[in-house]
Protein backbone atom coordinates (compact mmCIF):
# COMPACT_ATOMS: atom_id res chain seq x y z
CA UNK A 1 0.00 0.00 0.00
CA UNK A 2 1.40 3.46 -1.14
CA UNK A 3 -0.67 5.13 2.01
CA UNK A 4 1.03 5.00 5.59
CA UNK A 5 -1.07 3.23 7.63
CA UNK A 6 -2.38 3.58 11.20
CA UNK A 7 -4.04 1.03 13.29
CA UNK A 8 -6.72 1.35 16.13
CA UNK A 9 -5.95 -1.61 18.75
CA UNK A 10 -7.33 -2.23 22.10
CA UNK A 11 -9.81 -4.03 25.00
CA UNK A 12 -13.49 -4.48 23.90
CA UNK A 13 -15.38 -1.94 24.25
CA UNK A 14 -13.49 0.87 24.70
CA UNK A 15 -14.61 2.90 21.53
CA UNK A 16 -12.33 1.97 19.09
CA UNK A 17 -15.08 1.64 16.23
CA UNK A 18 -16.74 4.99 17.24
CA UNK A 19 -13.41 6.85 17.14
CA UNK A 20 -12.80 5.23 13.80
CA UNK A 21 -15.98 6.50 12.45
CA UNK A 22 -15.00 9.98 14.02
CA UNK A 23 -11.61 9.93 12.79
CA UNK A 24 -12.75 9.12 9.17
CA UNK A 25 -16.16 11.01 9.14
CA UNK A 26 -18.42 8.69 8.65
CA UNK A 27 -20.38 6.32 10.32
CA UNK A 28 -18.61 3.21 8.20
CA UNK A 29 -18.09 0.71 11.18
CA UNK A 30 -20.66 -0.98 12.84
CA UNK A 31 -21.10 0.17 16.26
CA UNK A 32 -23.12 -1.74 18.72
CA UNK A 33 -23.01 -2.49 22.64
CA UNK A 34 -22.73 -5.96 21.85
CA UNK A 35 -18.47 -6.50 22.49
CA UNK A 36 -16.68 -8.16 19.66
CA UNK A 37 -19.12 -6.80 17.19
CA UNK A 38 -16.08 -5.59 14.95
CA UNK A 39 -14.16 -8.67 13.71
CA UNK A 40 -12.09 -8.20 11.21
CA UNK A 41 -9.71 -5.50 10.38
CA UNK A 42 -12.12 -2.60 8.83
CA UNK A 43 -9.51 -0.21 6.55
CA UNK A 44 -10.70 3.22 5.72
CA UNK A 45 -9.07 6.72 3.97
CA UNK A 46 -8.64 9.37 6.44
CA UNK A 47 -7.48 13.07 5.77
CA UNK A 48 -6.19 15.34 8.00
CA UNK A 49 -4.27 18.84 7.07
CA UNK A 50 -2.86 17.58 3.48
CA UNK A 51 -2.15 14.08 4.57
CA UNK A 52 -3.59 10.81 4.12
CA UNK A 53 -3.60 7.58 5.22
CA UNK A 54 -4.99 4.21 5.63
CA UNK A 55 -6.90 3.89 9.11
CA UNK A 56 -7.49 0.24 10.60
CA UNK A 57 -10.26 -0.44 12.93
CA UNK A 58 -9.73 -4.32 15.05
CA UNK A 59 -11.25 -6.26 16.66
CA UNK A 60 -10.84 -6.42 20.88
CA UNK A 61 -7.84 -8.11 22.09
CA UNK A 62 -9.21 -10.65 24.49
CA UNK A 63 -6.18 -12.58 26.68
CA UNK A 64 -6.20 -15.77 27.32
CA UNK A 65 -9.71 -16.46 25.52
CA UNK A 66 -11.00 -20.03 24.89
CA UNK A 67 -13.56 -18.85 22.43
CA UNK A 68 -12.13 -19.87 19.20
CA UNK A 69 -13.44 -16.72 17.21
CA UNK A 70 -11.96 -14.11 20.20
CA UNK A 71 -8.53 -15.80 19.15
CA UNK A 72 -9.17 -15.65 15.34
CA UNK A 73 -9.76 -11.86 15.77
CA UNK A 74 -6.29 -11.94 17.97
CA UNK A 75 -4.51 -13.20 14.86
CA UNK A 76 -5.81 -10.19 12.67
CA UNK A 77 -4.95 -7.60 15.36
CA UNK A 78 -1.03 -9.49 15.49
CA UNK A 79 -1.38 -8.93 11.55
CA UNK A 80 -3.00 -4.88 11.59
CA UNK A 81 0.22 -4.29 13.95
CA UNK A 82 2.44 -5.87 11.71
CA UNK A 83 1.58 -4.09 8.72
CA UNK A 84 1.03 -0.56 11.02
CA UNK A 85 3.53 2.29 10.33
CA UNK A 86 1.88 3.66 13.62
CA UNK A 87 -1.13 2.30 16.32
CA UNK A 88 -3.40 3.92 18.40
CA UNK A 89 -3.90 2.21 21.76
CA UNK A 90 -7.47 3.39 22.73
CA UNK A 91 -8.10 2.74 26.66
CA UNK A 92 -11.72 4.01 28.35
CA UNK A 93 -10.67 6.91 30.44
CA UNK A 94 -14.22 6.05 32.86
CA UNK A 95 -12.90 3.09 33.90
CA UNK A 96 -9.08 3.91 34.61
CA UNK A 97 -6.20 2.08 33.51
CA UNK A 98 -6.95 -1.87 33.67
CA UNK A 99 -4.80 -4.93 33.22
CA UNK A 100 -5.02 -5.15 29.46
CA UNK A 101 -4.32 -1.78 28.68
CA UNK A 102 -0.52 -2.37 30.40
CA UNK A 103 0.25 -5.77 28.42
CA UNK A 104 -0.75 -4.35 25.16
CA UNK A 105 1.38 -1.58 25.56
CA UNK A 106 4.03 -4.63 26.47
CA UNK A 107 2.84 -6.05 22.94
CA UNK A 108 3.68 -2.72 21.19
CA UNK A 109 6.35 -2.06 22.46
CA UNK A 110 7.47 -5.32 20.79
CA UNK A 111 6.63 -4.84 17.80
CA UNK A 112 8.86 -1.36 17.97
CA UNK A 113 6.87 1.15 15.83
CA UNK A 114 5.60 4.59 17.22
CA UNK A 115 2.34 4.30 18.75
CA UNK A 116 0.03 6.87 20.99
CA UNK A 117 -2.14 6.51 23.79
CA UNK A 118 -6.14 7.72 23.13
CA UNK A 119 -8.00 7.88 26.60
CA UNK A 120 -11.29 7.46 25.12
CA UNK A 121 -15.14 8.94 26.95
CA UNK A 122 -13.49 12.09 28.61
CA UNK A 123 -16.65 14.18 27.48
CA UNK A 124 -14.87 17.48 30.00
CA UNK A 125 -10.93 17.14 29.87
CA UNK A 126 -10.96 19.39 33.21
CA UNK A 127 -13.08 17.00 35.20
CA UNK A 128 -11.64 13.97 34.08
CA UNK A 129 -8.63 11.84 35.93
CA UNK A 130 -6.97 10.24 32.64
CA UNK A 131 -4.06 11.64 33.98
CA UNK A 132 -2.97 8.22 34.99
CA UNK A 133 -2.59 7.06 32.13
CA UNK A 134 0.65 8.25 32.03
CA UNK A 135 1.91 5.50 33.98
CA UNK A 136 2.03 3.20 31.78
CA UNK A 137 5.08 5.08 30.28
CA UNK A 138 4.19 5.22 27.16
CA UNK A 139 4.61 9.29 26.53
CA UNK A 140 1.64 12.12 26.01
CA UNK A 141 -2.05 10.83 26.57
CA UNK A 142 -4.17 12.39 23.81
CA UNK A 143 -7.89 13.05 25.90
CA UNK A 144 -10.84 12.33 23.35
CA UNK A 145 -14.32 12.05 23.09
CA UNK A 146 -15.37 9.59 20.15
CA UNK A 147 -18.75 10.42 21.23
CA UNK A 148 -18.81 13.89 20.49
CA UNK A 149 -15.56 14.95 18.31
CA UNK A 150 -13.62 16.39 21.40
CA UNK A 151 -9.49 16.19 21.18
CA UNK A 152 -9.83 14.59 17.85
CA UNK A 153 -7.91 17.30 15.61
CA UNK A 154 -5.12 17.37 18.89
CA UNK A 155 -4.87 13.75 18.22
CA UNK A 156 -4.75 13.89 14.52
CA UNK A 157 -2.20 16.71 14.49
CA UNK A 158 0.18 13.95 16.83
CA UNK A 159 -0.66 10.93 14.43
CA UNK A 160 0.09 12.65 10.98
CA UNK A 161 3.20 13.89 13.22
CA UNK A 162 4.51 10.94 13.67
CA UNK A 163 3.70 9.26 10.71
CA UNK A 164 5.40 9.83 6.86
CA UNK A 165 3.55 11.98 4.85
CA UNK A 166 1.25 9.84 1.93
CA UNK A 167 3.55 9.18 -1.19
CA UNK A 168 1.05 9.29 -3.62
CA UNK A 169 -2.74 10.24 -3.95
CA UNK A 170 -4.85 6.66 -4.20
CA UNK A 171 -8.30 8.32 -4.76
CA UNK A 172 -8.22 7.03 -8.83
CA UNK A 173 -8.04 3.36 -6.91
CA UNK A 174 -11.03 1.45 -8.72
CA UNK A 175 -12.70 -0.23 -5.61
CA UNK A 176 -13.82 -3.90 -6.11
CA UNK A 177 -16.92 -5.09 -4.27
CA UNK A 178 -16.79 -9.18 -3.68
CA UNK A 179 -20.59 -9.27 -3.09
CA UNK A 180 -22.72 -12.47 -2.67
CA UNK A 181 -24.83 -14.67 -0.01
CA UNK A 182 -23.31 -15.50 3.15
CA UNK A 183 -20.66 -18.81 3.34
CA UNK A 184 -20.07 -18.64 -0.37
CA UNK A 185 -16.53 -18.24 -0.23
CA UNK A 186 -16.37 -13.81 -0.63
CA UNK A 187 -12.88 -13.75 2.28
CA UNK A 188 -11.34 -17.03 1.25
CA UNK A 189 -11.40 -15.69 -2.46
CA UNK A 190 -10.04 -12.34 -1.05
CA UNK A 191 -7.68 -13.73 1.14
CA UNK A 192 -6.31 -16.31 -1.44
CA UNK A 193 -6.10 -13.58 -4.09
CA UNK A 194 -4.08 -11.14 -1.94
CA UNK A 195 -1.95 -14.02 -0.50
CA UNK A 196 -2.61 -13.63 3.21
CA UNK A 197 -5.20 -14.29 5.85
CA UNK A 198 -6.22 -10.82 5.88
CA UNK A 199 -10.04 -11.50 6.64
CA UNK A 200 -11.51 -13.87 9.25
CA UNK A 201 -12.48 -17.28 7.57
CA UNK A 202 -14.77 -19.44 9.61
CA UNK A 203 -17.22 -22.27 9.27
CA UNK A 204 -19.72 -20.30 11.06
CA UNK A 205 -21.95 -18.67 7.92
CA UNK A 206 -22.39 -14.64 8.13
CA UNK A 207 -18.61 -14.61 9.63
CA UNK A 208 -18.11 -11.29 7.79
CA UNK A 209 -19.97 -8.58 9.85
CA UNK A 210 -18.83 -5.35 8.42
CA UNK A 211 -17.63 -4.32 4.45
CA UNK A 212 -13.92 -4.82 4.77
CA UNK A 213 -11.43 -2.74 2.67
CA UNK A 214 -8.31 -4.41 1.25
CA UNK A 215 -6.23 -2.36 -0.84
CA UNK A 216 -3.51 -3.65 -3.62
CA UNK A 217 -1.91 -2.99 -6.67
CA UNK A 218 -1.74 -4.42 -9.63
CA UNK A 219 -0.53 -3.37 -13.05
CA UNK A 220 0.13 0.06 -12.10
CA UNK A 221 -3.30 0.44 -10.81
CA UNK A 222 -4.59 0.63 -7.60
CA UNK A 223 -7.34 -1.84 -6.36
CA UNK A 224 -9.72 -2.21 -3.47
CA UNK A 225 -11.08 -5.18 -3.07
CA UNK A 226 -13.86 -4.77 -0.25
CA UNK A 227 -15.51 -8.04 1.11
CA UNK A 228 -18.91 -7.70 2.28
CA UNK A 229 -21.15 -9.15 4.42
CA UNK A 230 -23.46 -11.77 2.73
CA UNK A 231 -26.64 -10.68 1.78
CA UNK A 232 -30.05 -12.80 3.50
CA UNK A 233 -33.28 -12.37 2.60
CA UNK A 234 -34.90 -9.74 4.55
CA UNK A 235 -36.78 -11.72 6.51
CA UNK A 236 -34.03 -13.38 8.22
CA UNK A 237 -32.14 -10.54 8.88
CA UNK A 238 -33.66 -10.48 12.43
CA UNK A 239 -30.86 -8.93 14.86
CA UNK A 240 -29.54 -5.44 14.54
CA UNK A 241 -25.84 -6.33 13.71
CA UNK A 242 -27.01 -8.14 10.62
CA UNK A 243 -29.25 -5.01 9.60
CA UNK A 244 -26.37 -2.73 9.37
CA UNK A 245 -24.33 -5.60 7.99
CA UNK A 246 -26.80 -5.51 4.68
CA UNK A 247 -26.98 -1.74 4.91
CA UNK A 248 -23.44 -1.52 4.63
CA UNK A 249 -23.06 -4.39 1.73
CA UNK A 250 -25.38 -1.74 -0.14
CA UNK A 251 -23.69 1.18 0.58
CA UNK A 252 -20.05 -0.90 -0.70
CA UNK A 253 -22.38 -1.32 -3.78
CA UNK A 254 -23.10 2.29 -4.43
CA UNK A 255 -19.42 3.49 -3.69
CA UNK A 256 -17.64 0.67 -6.09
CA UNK A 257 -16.91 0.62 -9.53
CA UNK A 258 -16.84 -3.28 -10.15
CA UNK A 259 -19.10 -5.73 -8.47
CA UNK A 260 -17.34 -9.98 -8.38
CA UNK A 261 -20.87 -11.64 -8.07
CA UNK A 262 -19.64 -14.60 -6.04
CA UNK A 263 -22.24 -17.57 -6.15
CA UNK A 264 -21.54 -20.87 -4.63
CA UNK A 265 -21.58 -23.33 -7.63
CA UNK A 266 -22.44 -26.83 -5.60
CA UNK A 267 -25.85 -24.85 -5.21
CA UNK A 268 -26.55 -23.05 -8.02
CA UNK A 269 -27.94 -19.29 -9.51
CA UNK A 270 -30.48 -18.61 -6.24
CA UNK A 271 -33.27 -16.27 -6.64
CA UNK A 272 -31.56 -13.99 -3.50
CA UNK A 273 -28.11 -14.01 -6.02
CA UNK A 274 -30.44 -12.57 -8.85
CA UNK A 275 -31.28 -9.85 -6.17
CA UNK A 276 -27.85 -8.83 -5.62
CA UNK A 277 -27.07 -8.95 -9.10
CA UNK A 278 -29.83 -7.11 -10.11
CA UNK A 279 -29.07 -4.62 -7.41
CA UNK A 280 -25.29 -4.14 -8.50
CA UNK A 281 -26.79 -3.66 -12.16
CA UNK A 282 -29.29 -1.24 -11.69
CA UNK A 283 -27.11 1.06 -9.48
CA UNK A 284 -24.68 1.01 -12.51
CA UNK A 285 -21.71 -0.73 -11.43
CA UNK A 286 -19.41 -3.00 -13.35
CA UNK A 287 -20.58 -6.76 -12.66
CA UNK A 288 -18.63 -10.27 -13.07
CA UNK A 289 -20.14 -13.66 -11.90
CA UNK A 290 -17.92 -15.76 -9.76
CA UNK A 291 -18.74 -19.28 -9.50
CA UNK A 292 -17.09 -20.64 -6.81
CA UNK A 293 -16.37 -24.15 -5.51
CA UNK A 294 -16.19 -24.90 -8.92
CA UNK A 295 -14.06 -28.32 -7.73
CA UNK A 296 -16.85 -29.52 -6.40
CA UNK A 297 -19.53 -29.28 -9.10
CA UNK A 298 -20.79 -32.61 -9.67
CA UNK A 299 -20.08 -34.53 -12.69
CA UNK A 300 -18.60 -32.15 -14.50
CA UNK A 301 -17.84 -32.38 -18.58
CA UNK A 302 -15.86 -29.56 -21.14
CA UNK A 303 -19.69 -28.58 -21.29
CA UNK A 304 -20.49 -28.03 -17.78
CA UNK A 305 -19.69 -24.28 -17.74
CA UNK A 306 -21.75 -23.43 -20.46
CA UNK A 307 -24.41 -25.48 -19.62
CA UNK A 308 -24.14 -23.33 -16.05
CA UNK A 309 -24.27 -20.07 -17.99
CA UNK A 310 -26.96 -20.76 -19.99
CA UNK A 311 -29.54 -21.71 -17.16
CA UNK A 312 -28.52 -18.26 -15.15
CA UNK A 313 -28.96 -16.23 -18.62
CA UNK A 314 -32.21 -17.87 -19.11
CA UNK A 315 -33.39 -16.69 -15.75
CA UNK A 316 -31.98 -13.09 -16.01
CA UNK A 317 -30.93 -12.28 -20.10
CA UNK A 318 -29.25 -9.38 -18.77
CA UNK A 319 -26.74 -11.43 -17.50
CA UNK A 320 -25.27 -12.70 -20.77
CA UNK A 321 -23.26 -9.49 -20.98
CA UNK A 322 -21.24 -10.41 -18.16
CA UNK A 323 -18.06 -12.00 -17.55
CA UNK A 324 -18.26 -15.68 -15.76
CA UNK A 325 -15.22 -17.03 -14.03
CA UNK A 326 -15.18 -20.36 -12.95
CA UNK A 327 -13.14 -20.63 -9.81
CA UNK A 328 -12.46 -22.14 -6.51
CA UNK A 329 -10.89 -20.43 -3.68
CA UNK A 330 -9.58 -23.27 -2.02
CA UNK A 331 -7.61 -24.62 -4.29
CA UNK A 332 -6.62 -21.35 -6.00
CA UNK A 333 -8.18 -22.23 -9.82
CA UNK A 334 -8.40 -19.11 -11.52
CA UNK A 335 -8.65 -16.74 -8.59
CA UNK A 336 -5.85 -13.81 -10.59
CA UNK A 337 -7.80 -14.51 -13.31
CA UNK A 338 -10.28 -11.59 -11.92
CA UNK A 339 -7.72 -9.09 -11.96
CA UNK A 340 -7.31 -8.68 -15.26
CA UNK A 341 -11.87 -9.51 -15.55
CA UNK A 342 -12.27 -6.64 -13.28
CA UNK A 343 -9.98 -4.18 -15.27
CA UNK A 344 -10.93 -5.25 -18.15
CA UNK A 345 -14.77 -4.69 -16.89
CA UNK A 346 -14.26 -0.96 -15.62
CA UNK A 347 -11.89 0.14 -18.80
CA UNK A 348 -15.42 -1.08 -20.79
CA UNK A 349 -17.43 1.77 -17.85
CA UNK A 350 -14.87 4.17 -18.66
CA UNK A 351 -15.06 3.75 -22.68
CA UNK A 352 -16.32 6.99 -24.65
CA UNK A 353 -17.73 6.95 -28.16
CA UNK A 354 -17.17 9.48 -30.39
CA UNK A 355 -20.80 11.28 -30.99
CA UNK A 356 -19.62 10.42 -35.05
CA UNK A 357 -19.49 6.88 -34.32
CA UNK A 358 -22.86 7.19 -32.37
CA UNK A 359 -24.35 8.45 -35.57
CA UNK A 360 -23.11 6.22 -37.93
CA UNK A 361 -24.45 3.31 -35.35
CA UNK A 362 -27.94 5.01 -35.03
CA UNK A 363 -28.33 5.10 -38.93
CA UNK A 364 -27.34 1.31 -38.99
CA UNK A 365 -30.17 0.81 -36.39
CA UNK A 366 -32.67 2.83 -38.30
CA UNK A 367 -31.95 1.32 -41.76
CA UNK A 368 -32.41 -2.21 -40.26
CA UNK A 369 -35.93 -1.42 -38.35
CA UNK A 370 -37.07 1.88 -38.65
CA UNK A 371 -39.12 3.12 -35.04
CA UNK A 372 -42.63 1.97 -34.80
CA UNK A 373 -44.79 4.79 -35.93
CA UNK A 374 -48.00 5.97 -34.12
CA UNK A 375 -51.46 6.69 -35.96
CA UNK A 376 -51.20 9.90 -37.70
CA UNK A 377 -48.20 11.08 -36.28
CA UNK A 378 -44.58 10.17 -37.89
CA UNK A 379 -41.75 8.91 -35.14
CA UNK A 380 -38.30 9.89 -36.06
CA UNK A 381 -35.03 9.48 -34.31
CA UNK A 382 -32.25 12.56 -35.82
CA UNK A 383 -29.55 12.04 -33.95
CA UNK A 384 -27.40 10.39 -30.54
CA UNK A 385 -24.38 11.46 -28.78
CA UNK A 386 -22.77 9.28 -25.71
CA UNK A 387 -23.71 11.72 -22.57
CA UNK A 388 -21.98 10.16 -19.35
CA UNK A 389 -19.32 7.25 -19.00
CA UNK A 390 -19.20 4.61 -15.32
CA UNK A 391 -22.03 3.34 -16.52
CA UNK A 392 -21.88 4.13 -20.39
CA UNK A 393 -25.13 6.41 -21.25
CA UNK A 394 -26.32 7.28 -24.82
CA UNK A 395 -28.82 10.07 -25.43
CA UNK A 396 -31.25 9.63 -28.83
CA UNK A 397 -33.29 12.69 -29.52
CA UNK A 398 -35.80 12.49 -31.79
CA UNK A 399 -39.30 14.49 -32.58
CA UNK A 400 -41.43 12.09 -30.20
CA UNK A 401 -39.29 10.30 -27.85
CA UNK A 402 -42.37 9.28 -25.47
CA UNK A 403 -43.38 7.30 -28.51
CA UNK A 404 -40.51 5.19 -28.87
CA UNK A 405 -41.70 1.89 -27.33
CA UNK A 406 -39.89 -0.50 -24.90
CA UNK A 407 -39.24 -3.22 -27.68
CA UNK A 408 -38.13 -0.88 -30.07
CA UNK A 409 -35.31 0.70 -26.96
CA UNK A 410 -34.23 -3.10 -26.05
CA UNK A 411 -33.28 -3.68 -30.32
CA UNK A 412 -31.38 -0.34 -29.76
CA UNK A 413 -29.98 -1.22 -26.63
CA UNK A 414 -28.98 -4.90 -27.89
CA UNK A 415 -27.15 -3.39 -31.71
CA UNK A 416 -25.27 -1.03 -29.25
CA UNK A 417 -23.91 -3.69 -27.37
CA UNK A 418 -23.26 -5.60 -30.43
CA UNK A 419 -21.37 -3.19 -32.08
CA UNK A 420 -19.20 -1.70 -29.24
CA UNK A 421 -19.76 -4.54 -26.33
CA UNK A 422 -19.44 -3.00 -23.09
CA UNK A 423 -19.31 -6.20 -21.79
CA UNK A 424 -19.63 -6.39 -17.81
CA UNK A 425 -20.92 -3.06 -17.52
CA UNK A 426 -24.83 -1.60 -17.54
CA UNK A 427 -26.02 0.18 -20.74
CA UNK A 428 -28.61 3.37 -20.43
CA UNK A 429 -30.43 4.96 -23.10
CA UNK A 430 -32.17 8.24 -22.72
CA UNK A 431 -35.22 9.24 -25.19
CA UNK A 432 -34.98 13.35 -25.95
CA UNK A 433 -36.86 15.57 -27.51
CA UNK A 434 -34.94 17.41 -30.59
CA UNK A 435 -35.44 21.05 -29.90
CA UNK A 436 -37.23 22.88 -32.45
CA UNK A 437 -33.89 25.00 -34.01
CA UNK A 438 -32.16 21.82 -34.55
């Protein structure tokens, strides 16, 4: 990662999600009295006085924890520390200094790399005791109030102090969403693409909580690949955690350029993946289809993947102008493969046709199947220009566009694609009305 990056560690429940939120200005980690609610490492882009950098939320370090998934989330804090140019340890100033807070200092001082100390819930510095604090040795206690914003720009003055100032602006990174049902494989893919166990990988189905950010490069472009929380159907979404979970799996929708549609391919197209699909596709992001577990598909032939594609096209057409990769996390087939999909997707959202080409293609259309005409009024279509690029969008005016009928907009629609693809990415057409001096 070109970005310096800073990591949040500490106890459970001590804030460290709501200063994250607070630190990056936005409410993009899910917050919730319930301790351990924030699992894996949560990366977000912070910017404070000209600099930037990578901030890491983590789970709670619990010690000596027999709960397998309190020692999983130990492992990614170990690895957010590792990878840390700097952490903050964040301790709760209302309940003093406690036994934890003294052996993770211990643990970074190990790991020798600068770190601060944030005493967390002092709402009224003057009234508060986190004075003591200071014993742990550790240097200057930076008072905060996650709650309410107070002490944050003190602190972030300290951490972009300490820290070396961002090599390189990442904000042209084209940000990957690895969107799907729960337990179909979304952080195993991720983590066997990148190479690491970055994200928490459990038998345990809905392990992913939160949208997880993990940035890479690759051919001199920057990536973020952010894993999301499976998708249920509504009506099992029952507990609060799992309602921000799929509010957040939308909003990592709406913010990326490329959706991987991963569907488990032991089970086959469900009607909740057409959901997801459908929503990545009408918000106008880039979409491939995953199929993963692809090792396991039963009695499978040279035919099998076509015979696969075919049944989801004939239950959504839309999808044949989409990429499929057939894939299996776990034993690595064709995972890179995406990297050069998912490029190859968003260069097809960022393509712009010259408004001659346009022309040339809409008097192709017209001379093959001229627009349906209405009773005693004559339908014409003059001339189309491409208006807006990510997702590509064509305007047509003509003399009645509210006459132009749906069939007659999905031929247009399907010679555009055939003549210039897009393939992966959503196609709009707009009907106009030619203004009268034209």
């Amino acid at each position: 990662m070109s970005l310096p990056v800073v990591a949040i560690v500490g106890r459970p429940n001590v804030g460290k999600s709501h200063l994250f939120n607070r630190l990056i200005g936005e409410a993009t980690a899910i917050v919730s009295d319930e301790a351990g609610t924030t699992r894996d490492r949560h990366f977000g882009q912070a910017d404070w006085a000209g600099t930037s950098f990578w901030l890491v939320d983590t789970g709670g370090l619990v010690e000596d924890s027999k709960v397998p998934m309190d020692n999983e989330i130990r492992k990614q804090v170990m690895q957010a520390i590792d990878e840390a140019d700097l952490m903050m340890l964040v301790v709760d100033a209302k309940i003093g200094v406690h036994p934890s807070d003294s052996r993770i200092v211990d643990l970074l001082r190990q790991a020798k790399k600068p770190f601060v100390i944030v005493a967390n819930k002092v709402d009224i510095p003057e009234s508060s005791d986190f004075y003591e604090f200071y014993r742990l040795g550790a240097g200057d206690v930076f008072p905060v109030s996650a709650q309410n914003g107070k002490g944050s720009g003190d602190l972030l003055d300290a951490v972009i102090a300490k820290i070396p100032e961002s090599p390189q602006d990442s904000s042209d990174a084209i940000r990957i969403a690895v969107i799907g049902r729960p337990n179909v494989g979304k952080s195993s893919f991720v983590n066997r693409l990148l190479g690491e166990e970055r994200l928490v990988v459990h038998d345990a189905a809905g392990t992913t909580r939160d949208s997880i950010d993990a940035p890479m490069r690759y051919k001199d472009r920057d990536l973020v690949f952010v894993d999301t929380a499976g998708l249920r159907r509504q009506s099992k979404i029952d507990d609060g955690v799992e309602f921000y979970a799929a509010l957040r799996t939308r909003r990592a929708i709406d913010s990326s350029d490329v959706c991987l549609l991963m569907i488990d391919a032991t089970e086959g197209l469900q009607n909740q993946d057409l959901k997801i699909a459908t929503m990545a596709w009408e918000a106008g992001r880039g979409l491939v289809l995953v199929l993963n577990k692809w090792d396991l598909y039963e009695d499978k032939t040279d035919k099998s993947a076509e015979k696969f594609k075919k049944g989801v096209i004939e239950k959504a057409p839309y999808l044949a102008n989409v990429p499929y990769l057939f894939t299996s996390a776990k034993t690595g087939m064709r995972v890179t493969k995406v990297l050069d999909i998912a490029l190859a997707v968003q260069e097809q959202r960022e393509r712009r046709i010259t408004t001659s080409h346009v022309n040339d293609a809409l008097q192709e259309i017209i001379a093959k199947l001229q627009p349906p005409q209405a009773a005693g009024r004559e339908v014409k279509l003059n001339y189309a220009t491409q208006v807006e690029v990510e997702p590509p969008t064509f305007a047509f005016f003509g003399n009645h566009p509210e006459l132009i009928p749906e069939h007659y907009l999905r031929y247009i629609h399907n010679q555009l694609r055939e003549k210039f693809g897009f393939l992966g990415s959503p196609l709009r057409i707009l009907m106009k009305r030619k203004s009268p001096l034209e």
